[in-house]
Protein backbone atom coordinates (compact mmCIF):
# COMPACT_ATOMS: atom_id res chain seq x y z
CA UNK A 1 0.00 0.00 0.00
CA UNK A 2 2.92 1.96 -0.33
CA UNK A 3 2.91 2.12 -4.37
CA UNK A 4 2.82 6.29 -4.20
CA UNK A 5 6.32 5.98 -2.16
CA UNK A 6 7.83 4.46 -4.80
CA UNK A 7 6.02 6.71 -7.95
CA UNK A 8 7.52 9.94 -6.21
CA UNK A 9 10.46 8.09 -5.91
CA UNK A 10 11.33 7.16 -9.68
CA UNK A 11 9.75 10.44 -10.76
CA UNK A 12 11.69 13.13 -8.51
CA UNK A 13 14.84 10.97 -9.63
CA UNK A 14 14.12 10.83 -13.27
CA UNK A 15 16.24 14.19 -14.37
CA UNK A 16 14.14 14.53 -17.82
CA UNK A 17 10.85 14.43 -15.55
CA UNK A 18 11.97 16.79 -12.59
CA UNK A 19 13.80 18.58 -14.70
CA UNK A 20 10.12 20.28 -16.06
CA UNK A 21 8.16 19.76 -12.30
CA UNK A 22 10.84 20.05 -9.98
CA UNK A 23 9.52 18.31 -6.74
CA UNK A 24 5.50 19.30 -8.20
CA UNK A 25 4.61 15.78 -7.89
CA UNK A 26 1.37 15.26 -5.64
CA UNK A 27 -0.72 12.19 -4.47
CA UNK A 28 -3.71 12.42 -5.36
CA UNK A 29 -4.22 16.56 -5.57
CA UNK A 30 -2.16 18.89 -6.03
CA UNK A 31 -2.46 22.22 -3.29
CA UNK A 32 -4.39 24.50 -5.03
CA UNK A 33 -3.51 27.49 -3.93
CA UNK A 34 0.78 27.34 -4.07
CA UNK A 35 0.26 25.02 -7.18
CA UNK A 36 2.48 25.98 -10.11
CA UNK A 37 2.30 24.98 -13.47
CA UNK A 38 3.22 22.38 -14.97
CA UNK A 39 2.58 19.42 -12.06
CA UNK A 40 2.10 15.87 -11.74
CA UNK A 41 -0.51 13.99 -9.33
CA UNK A 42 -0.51 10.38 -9.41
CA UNK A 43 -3.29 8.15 -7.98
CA UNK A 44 -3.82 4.77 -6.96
CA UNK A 45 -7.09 3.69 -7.60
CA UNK A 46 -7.06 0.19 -6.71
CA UNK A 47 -4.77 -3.17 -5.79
CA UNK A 48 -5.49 -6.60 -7.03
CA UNK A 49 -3.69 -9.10 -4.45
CA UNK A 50 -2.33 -12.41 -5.64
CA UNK A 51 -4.15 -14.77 -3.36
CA UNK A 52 -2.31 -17.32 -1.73
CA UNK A 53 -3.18 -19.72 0.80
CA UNK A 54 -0.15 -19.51 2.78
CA UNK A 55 -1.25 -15.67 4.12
CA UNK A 56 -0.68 -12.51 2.93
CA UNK A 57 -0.56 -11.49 -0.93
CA UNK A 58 3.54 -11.75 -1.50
CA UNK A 59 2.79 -9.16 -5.06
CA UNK A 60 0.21 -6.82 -5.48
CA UNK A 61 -0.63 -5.12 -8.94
CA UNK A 62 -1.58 -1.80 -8.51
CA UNK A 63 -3.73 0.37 -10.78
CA UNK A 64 -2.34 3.69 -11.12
CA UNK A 65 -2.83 7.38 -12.78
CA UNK A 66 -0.43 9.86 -13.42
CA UNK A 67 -1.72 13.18 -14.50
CA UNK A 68 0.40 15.83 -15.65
CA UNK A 69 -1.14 19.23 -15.57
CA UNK A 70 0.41 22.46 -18.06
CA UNK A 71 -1.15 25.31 -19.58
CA UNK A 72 -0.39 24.17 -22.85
CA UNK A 73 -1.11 21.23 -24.87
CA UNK A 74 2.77 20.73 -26.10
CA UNK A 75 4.11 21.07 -22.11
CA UNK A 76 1.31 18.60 -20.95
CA UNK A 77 2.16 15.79 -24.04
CA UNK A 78 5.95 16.83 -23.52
CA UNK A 79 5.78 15.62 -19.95
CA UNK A 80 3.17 12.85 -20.36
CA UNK A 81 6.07 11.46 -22.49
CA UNK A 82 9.11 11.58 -20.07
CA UNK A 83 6.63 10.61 -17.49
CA UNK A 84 5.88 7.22 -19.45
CA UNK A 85 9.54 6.61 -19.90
CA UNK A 86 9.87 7.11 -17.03
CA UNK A 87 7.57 4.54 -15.53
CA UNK A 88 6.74 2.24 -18.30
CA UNK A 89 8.61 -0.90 -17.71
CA UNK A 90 10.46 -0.21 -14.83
CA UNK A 91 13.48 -2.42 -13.48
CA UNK A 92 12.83 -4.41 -10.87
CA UNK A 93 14.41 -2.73 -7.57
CA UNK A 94 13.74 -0.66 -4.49
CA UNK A 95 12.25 2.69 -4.79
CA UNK A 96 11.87 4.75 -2.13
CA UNK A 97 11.84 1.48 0.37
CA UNK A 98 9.13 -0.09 -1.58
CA UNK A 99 10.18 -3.23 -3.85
CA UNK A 100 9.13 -3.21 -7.16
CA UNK A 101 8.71 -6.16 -9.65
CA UNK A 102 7.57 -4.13 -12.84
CA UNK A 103 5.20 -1.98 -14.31
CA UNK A 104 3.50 -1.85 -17.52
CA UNK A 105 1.27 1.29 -19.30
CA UNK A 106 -1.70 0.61 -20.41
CA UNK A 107 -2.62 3.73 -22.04
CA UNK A 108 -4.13 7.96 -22.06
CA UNK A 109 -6.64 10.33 -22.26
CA UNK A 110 -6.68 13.99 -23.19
CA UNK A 111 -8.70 16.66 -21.06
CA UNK A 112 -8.60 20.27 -21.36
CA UNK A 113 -10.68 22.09 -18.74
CA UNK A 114 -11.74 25.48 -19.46
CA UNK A 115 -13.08 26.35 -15.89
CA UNK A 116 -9.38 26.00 -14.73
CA UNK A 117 -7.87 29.40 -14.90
CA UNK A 118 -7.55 32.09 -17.04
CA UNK A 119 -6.90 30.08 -20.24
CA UNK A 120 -7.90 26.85 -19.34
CA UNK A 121 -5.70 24.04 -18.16
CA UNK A 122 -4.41 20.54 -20.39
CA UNK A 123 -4.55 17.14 -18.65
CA UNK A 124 -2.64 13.91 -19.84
CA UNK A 125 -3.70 11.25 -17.55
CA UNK A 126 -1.55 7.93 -17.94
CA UNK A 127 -2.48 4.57 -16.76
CA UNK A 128 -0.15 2.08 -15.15
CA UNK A 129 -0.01 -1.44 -13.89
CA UNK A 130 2.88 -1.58 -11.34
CA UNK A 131 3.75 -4.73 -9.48
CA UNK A 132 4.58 -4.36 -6.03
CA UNK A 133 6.46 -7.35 -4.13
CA UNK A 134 5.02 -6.89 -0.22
CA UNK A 135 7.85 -8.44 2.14
């Protein structure tokens, strides 16, 4: 239950991804009022366990969004792709204390929302399947 620990993790360390967000990276919203553009929150909107009858799932797979938030359309897809390299197949290893097995993308959507600001803000929301090894 400590998939988020490890997102941050890989993307504050990924120099391509930070290099655009700095330390902007949020679970699950981002502070709206000290908020500045462009951002990342990431989600984790559910776990399937592996069932075992020895006890306690040993891997979980974990369903995850990223969403990376610009005012404009280039900035959002620019990030949205450094974010997927970022996470998209993943070496197995320890982020942030939290083992990881692997983690796959599944795929996007687009979503501009014209209530947001001045000039409206562009979403890229990216969705991952990340394996987590539980000790």
């Amino acid at each position: 239950m400590k998939v988020g620990l490890a997102i941050y993790d890989r993307l504050r360390n990924t120099s391509a991804v930070s290099d655009i967000v700095s330390t902007r990276i949020y679970p699950n919203v981002a502070p709206q009022i000290s908020a500045t553009f462009p951002f990342i929150v990431y989600t984790v909107n559910g776990v399937t366990p592996n069932d075992t009858k020895e006890g306690v799932s040993s891997l979980d797979v974990n369903d995850v969004m990223v969403m990376c938030y610009s005012k404009t359309y280039t900035q959002a897809a620019d990030l949205a792709d450094k974010v997927r390299t970022a996470l998209d197949r993943m070496p197995e290893a320890t982020y942030n204390n939290v083992k990881i097995q692997s983690s796959q993308f599944e795929g996007y959507n687009d979503s501009f929302s014209a209530n947001a600001g001045d000039e409206g803000i562009y979403v890229k929301s990216l969705d991952f399947n990340i394996r987590q090894i539980i000790p």
